[in-house]
N, C-alpha and C. Protein backbone atom coordinates (compact mmCIF):
# COMPACT_ATOMS: atom_id res chain seq x y z
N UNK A 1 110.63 125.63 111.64
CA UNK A 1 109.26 125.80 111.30
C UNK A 1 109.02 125.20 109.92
N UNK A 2 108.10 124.62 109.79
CA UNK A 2 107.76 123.49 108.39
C UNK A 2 105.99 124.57 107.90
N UNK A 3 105.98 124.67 106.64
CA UNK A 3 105.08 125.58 106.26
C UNK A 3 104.33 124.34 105.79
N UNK A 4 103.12 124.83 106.26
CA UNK A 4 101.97 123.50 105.70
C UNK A 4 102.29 123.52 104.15
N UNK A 5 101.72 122.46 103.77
CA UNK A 5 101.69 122.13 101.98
C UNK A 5 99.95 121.78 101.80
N UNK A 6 99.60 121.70 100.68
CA UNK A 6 98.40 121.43 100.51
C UNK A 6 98.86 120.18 99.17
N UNK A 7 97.93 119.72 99.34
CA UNK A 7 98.19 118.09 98.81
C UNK A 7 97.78 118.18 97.27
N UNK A 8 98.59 117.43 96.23
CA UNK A 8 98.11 117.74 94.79
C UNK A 8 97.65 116.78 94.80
N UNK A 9 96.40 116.97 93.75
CA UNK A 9 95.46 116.03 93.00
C UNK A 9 96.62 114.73 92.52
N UNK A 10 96.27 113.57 92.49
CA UNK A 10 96.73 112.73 91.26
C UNK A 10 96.22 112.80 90.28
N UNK A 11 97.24 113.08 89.31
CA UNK A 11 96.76 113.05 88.01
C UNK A 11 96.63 111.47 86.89
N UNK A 12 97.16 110.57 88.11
CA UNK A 12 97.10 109.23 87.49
C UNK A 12 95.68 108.90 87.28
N UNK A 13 95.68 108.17 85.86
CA UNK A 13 94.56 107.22 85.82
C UNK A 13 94.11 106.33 86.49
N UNK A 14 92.51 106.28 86.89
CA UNK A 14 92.48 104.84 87.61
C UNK A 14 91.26 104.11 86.56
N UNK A 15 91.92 102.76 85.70
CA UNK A 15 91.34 102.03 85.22
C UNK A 15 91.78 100.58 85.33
N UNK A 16 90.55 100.09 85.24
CA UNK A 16 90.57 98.91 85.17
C UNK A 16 90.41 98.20 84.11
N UNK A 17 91.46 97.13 83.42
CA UNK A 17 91.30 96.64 82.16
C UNK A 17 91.32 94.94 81.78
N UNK A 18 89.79 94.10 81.44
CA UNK A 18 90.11 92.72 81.65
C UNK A 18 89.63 92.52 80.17
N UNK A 19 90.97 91.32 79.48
CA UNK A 19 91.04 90.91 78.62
C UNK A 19 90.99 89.46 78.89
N UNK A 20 89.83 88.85 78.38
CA UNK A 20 89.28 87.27 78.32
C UNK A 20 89.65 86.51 76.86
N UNK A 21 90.10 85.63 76.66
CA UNK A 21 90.58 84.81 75.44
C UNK A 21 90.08 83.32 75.65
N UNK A 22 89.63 82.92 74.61
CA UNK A 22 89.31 81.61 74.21
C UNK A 22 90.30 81.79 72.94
N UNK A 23 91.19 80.31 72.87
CA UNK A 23 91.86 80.47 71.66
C UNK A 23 92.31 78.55 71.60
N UNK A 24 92.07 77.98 70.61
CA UNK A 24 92.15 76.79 70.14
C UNK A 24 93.00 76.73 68.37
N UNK A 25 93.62 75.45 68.56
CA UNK A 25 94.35 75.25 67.14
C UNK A 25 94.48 73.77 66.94
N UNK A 26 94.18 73.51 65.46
CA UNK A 26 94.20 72.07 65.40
C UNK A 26 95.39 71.89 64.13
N UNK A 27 95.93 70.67 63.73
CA UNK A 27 96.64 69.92 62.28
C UNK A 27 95.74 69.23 62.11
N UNK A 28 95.99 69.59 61.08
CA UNK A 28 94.89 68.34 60.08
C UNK A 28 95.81 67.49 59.37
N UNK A 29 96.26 66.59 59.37
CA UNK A 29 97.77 65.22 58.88
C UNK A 29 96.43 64.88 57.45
N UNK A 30 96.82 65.70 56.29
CA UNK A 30 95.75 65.23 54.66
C UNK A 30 96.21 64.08 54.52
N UNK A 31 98.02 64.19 54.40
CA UNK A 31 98.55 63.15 53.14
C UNK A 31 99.91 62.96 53.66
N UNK A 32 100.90 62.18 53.76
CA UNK A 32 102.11 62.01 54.20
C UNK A 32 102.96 63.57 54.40
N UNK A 33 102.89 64.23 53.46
CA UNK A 33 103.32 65.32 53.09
C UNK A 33 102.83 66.24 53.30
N UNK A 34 101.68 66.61 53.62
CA UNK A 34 100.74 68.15 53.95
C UNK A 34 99.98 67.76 55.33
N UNK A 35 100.24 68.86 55.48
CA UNK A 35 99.33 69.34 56.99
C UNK A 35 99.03 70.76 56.32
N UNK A 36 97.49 70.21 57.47
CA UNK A 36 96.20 71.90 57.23
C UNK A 36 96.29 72.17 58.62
N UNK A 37 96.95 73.83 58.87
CA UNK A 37 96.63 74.03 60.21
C UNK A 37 95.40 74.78 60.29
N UNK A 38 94.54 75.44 61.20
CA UNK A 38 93.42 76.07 61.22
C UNK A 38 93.65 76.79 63.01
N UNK A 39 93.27 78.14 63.21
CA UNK A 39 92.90 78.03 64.60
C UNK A 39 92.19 79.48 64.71
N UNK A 40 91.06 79.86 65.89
CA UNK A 40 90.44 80.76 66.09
C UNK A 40 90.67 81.12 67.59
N UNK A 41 90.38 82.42 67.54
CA UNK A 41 90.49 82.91 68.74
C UNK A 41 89.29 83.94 69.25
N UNK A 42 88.62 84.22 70.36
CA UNK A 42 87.50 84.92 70.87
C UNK A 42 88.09 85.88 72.18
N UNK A 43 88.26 86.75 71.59
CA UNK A 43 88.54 88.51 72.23
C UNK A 43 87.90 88.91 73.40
N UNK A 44 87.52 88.97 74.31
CA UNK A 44 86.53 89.89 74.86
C UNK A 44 87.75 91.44 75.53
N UNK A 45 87.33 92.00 75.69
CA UNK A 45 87.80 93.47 76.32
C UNK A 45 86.70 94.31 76.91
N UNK A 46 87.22 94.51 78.22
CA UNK A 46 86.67 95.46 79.08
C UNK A 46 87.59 96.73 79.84
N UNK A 47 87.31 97.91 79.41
CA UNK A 47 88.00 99.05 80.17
C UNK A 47 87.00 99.88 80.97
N UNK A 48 87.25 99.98 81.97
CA UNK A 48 86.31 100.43 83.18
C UNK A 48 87.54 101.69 83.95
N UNK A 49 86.72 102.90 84.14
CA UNK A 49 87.61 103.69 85.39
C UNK A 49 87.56 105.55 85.06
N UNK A 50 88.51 105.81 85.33
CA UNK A 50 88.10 107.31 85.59
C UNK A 50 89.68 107.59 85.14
N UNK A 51 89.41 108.58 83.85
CA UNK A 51 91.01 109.22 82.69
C UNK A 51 91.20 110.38 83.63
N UNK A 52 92.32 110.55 84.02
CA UNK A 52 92.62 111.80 84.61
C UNK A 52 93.99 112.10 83.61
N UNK A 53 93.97 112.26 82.74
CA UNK A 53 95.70 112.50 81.66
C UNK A 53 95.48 113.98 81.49
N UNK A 54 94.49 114.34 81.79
CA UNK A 54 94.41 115.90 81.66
C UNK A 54 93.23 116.38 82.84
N UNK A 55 93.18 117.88 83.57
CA UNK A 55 92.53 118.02 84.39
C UNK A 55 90.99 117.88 84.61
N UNK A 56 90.53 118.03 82.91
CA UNK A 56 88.98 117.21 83.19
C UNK A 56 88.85 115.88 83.77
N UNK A 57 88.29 115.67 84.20
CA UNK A 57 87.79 114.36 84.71
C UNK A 57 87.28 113.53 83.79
N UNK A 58 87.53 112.15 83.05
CA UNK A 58 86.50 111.87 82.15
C UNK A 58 86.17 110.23 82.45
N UNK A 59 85.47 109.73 82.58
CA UNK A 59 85.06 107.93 82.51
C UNK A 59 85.38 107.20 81.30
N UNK A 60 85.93 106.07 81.62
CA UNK A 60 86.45 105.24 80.27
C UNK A 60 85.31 104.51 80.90
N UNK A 61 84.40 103.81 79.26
CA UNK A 61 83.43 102.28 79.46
C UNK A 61 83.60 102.12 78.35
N UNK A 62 84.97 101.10 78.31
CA UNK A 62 84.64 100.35 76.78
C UNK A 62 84.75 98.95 76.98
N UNK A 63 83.67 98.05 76.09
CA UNK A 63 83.48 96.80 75.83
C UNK A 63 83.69 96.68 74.11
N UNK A 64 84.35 95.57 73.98
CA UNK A 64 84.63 95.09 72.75
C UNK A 64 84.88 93.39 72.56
N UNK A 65 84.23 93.01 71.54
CA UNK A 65 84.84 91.80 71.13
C UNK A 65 84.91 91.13 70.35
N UNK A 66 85.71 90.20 69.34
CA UNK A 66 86.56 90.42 68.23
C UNK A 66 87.25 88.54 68.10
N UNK A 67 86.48 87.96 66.96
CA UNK A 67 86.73 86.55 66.66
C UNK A 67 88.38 87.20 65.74
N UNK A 68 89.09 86.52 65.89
CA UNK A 68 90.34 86.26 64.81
C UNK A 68 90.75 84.85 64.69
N UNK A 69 91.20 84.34 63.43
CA UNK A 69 91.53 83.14 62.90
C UNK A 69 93.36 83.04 62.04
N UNK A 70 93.32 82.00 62.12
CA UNK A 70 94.48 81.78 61.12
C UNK A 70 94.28 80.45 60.37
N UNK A 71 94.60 80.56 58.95
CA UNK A 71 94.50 79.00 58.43
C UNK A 71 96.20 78.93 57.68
N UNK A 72 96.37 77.92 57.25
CA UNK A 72 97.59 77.68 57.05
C UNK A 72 97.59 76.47 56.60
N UNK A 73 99.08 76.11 55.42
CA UNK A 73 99.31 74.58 54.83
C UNK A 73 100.47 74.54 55.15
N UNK A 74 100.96 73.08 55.40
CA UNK A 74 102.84 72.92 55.98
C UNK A 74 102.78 71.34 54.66
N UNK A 75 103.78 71.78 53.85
CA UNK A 75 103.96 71.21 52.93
C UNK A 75 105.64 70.22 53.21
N UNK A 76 106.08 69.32 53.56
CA UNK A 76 107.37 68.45 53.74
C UNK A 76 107.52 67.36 52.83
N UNK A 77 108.21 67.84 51.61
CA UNK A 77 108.54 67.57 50.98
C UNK A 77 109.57 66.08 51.15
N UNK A 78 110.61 66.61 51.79
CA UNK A 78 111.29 65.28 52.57
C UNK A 78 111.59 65.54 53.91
N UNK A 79 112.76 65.27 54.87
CA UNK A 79 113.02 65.58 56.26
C UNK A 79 113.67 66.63 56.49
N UNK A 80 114.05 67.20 55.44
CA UNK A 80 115.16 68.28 55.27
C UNK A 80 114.49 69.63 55.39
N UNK A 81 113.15 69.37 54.79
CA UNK A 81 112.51 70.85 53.75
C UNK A 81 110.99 70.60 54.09
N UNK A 82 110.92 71.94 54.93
CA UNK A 82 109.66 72.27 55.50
C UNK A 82 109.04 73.93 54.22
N UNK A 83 108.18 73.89 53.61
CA UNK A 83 107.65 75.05 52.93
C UNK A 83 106.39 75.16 53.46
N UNK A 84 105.60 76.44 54.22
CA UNK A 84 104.81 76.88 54.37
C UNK A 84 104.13 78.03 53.83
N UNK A 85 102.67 78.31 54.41
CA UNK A 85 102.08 79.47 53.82
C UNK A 85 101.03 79.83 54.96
N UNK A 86 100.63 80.61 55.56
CA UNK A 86 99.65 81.05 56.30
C UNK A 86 99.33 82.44 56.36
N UNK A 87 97.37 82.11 56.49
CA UNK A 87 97.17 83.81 56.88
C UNK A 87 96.16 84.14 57.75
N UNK A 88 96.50 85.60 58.52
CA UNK A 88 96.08 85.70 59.81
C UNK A 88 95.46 86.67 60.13
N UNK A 89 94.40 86.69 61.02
CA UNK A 89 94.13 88.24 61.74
C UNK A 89 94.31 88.16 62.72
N UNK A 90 94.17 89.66 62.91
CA UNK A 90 94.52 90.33 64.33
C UNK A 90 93.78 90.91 65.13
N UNK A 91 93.74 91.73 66.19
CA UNK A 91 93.06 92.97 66.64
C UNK A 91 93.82 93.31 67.92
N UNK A 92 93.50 94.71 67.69
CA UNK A 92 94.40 95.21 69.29
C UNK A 92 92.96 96.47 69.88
N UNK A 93 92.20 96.34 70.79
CA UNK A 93 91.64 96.65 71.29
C UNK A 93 91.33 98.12 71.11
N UNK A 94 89.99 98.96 71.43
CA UNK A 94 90.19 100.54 71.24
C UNK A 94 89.79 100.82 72.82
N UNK A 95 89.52 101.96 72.94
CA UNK A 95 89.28 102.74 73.95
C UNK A 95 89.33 104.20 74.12
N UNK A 96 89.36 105.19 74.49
CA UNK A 96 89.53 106.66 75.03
C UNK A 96 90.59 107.04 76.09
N UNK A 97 91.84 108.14 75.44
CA UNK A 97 92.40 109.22 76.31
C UNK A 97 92.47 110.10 75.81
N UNK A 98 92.51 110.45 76.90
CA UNK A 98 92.58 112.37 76.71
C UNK A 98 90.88 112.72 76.13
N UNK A 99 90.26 112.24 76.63
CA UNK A 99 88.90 112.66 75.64
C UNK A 99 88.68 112.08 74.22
N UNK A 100 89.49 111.57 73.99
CA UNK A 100 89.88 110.97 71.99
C UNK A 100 89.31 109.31 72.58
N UNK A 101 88.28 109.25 72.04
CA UNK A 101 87.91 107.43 71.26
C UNK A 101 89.24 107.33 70.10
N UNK A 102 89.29 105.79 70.57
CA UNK A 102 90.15 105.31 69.48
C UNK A 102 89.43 103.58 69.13
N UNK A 103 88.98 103.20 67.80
CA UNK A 103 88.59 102.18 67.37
C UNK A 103 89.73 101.19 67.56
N UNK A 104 89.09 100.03 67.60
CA UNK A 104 90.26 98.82 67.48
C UNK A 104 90.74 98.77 66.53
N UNK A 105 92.32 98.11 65.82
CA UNK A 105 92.86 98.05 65.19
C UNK A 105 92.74 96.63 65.04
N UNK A 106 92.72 96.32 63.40
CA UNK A 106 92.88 95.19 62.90
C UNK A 106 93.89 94.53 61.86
N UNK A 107 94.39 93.61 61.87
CA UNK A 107 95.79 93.11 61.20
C UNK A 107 94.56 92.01 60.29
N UNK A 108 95.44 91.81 58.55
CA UNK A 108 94.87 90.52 58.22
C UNK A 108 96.65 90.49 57.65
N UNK A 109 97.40 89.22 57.55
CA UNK A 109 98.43 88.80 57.34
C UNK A 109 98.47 88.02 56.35
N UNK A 110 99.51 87.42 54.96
CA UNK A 110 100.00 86.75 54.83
C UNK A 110 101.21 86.26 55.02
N UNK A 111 101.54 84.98 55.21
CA UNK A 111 103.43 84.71 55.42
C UNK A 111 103.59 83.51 54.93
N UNK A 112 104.52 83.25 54.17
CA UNK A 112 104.56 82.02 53.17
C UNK A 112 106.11 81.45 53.09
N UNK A 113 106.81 80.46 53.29
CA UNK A 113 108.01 80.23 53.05
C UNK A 113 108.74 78.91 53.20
N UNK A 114 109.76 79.13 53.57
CA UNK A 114 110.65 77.72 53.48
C UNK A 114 111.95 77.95 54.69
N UNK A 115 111.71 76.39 54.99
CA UNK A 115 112.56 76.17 56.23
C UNK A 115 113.69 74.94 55.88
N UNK A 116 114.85 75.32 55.87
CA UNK A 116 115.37 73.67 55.00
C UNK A 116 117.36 73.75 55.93
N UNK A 117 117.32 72.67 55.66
CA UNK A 117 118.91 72.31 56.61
C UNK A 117 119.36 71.66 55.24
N UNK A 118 120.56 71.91 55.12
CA UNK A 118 121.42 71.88 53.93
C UNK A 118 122.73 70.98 54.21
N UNK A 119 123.44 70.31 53.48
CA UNK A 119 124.60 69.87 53.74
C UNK A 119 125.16 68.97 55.12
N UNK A 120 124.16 68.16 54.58
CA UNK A 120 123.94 67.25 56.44
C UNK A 120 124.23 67.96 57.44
N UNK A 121 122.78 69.16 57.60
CA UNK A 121 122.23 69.90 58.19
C UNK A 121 123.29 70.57 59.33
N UNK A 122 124.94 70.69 58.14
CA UNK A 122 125.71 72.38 59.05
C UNK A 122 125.16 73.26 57.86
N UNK A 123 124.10 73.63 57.41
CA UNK A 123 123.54 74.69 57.01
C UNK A 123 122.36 74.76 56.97
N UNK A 124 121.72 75.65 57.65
CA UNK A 124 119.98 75.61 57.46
C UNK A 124 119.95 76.74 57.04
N UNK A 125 118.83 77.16 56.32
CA UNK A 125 118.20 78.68 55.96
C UNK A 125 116.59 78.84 56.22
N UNK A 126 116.01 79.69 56.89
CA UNK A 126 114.76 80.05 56.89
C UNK A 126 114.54 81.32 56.13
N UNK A 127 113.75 81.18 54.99
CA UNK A 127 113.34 82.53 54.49
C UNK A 127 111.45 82.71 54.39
N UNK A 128 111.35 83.77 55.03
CA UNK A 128 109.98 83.95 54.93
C UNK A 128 109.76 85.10 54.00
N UNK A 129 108.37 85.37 53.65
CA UNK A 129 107.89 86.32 52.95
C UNK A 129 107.04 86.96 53.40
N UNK A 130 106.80 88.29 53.53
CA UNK A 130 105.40 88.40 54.52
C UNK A 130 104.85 89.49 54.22
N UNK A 131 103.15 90.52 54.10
CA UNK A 131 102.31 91.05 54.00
C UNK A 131 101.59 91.53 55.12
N UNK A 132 101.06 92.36 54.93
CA UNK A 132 100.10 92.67 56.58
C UNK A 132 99.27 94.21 56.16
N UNK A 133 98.64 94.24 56.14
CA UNK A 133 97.39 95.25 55.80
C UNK A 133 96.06 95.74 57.40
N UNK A 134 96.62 96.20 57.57
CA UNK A 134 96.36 97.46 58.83
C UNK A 134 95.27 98.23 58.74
N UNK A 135 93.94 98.23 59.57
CA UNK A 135 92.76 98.78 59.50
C UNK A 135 92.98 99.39 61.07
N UNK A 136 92.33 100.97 60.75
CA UNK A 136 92.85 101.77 61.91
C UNK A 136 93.91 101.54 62.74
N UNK A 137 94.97 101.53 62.14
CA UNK A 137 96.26 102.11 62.80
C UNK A 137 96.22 102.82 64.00
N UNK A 138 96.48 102.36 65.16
CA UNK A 138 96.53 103.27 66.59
C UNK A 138 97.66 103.72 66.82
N UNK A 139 98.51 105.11 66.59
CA UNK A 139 99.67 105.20 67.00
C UNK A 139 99.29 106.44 68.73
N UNK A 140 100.50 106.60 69.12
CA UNK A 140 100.64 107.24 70.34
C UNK A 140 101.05 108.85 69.75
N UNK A 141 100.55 109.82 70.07
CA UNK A 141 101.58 110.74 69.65
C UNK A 141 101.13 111.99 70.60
N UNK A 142 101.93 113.44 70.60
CA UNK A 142 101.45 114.35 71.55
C UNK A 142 100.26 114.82 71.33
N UNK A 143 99.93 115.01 72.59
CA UNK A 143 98.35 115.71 73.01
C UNK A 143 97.95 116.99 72.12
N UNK A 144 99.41 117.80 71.95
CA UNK A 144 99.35 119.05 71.42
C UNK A 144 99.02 119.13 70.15
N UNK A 145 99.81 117.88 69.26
CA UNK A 145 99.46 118.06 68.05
C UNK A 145 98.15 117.61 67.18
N UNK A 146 97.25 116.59 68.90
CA UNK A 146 96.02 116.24 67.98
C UNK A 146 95.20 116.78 68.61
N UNK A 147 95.26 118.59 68.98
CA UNK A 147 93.74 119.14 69.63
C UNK A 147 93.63 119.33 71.50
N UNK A 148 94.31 117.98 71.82
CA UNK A 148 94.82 118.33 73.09
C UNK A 148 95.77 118.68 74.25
N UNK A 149 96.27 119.73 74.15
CA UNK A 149 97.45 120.33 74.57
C UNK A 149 97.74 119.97 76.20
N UNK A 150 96.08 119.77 76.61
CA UNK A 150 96.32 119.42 77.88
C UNK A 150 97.45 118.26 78.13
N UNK A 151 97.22 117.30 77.33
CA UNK A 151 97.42 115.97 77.24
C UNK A 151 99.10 115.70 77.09
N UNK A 152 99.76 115.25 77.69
CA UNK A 152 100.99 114.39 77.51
C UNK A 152 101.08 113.73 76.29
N UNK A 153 100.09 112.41 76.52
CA UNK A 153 100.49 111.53 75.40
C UNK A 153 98.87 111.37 74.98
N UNK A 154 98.70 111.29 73.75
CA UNK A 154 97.03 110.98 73.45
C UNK A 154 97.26 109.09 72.45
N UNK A 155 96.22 108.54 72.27
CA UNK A 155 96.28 107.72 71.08
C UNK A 155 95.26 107.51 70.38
N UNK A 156 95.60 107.95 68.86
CA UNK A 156 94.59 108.34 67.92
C UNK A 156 94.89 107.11 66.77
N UNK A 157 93.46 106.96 65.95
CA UNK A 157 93.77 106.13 64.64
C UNK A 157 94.04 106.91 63.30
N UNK A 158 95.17 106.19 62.89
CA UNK A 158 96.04 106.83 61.78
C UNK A 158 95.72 106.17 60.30
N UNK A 159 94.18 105.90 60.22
CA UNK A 159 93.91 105.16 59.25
C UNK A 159 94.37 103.62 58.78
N UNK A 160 94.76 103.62 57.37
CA UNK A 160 94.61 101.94 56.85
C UNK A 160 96.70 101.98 56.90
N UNK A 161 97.21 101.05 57.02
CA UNK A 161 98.77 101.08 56.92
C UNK A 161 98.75 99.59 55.89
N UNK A 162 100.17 99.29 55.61
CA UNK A 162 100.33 98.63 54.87
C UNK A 162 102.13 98.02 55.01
N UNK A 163 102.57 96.47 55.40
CA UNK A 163 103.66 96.55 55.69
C UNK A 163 104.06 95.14 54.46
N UNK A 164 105.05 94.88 53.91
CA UNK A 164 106.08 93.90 52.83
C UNK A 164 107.65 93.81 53.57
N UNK A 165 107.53 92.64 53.57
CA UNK A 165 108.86 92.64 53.27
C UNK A 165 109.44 90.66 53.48
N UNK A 166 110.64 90.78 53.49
CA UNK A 166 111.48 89.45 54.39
C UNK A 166 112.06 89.42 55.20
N UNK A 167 112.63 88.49 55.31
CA UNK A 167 113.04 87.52 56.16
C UNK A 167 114.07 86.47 55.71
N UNK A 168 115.26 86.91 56.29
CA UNK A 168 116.18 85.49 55.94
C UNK A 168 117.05 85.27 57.04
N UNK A 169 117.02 83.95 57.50
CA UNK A 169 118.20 83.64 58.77
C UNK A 169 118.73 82.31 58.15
N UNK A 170 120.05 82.48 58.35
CA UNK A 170 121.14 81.27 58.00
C UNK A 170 122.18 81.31 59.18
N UNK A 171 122.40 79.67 59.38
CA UNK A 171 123.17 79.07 60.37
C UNK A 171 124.11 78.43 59.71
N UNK A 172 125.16 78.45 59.95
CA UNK A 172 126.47 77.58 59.14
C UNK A 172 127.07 77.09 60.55
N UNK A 173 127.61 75.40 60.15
CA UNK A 173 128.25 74.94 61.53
C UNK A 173 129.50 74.30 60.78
């Protein structure tokens, strides 16, 4: 004898999410020695569907969209020795779980450095330098600790962040 069951809800989300990009990049050749890079990019985001991460029922409708660029100089000194510098933005999209809006997050970057082959090139070194300054920070964290207990996983903005550091890779042959 098999005892009927009664069927559980899914608690999965059903959304739908379309991300559209236009993105172009050009060199600009100034002078034997310098190149200007430049390039932009056009965002669109759409989240459409129905949050089930907790037993309310709730509708996601988010539209967003978001130009980012990068400009940049490539300086070659001779054939050996490439030195650069560029800086960039970002964005990573927002939306709603668990009931929580979350704003898009935005990156602006600098990264500046040198690329060079050494010793009839059995040694190269790349060292970069780099910056990055963080507008609404989206991290993931539990439901419980931001208000919703219902919730597994929620994602909330963690304000402005701020990242430094380097970069060094060397090849010896």
């Amino acid at each position: 004898y098999v005892l009927p069951t009664t069927p559980v809800p899914s608690q999965q989300s059903d959304v739908t999410v379309k991300s559209w990009a236009l993105y172009g990049q050009a060199e600009f050749h100034v002078i034997d020695q310098v190149d200007l890079v430049a390039g932009a990019r056009d965002t669109d985001d759409k989240k459409r569907g129905i949050d089930r991460t907790i037993p309310t029922v709730g509708t996601l409708d988010y539209d967003g969209n978001k130009w980012t660029y990068n400009l940049g100089v490539n300086y070659k000194p001779n054939t050996d020795i490439l030195v650069y510098a560029k800086y960039s933005t970002g964005y990573i999209s927002g939306g709603r779980l668990a009931t929580l809006n979350y704003n898009p997050e935005t990156a602006k970057s600098w990264e500046g450095g040198i690329k060079a082959d050494w010793l009839d090139r059995r040694l190269r070194t790349n060292l970069a330098l780099y910056s990055a300054k963080y507008g609404n920070l989206q991290v993931a964290g539990s439901g419980l600790t931001f208000g919703v207990p219902a919730a597994a996983q929620v994602l909330v903005n963690a304000g402005n962040a701020k990242a430094k550091g380097f970069e060094l890779e060397t090849t010896a042959v």
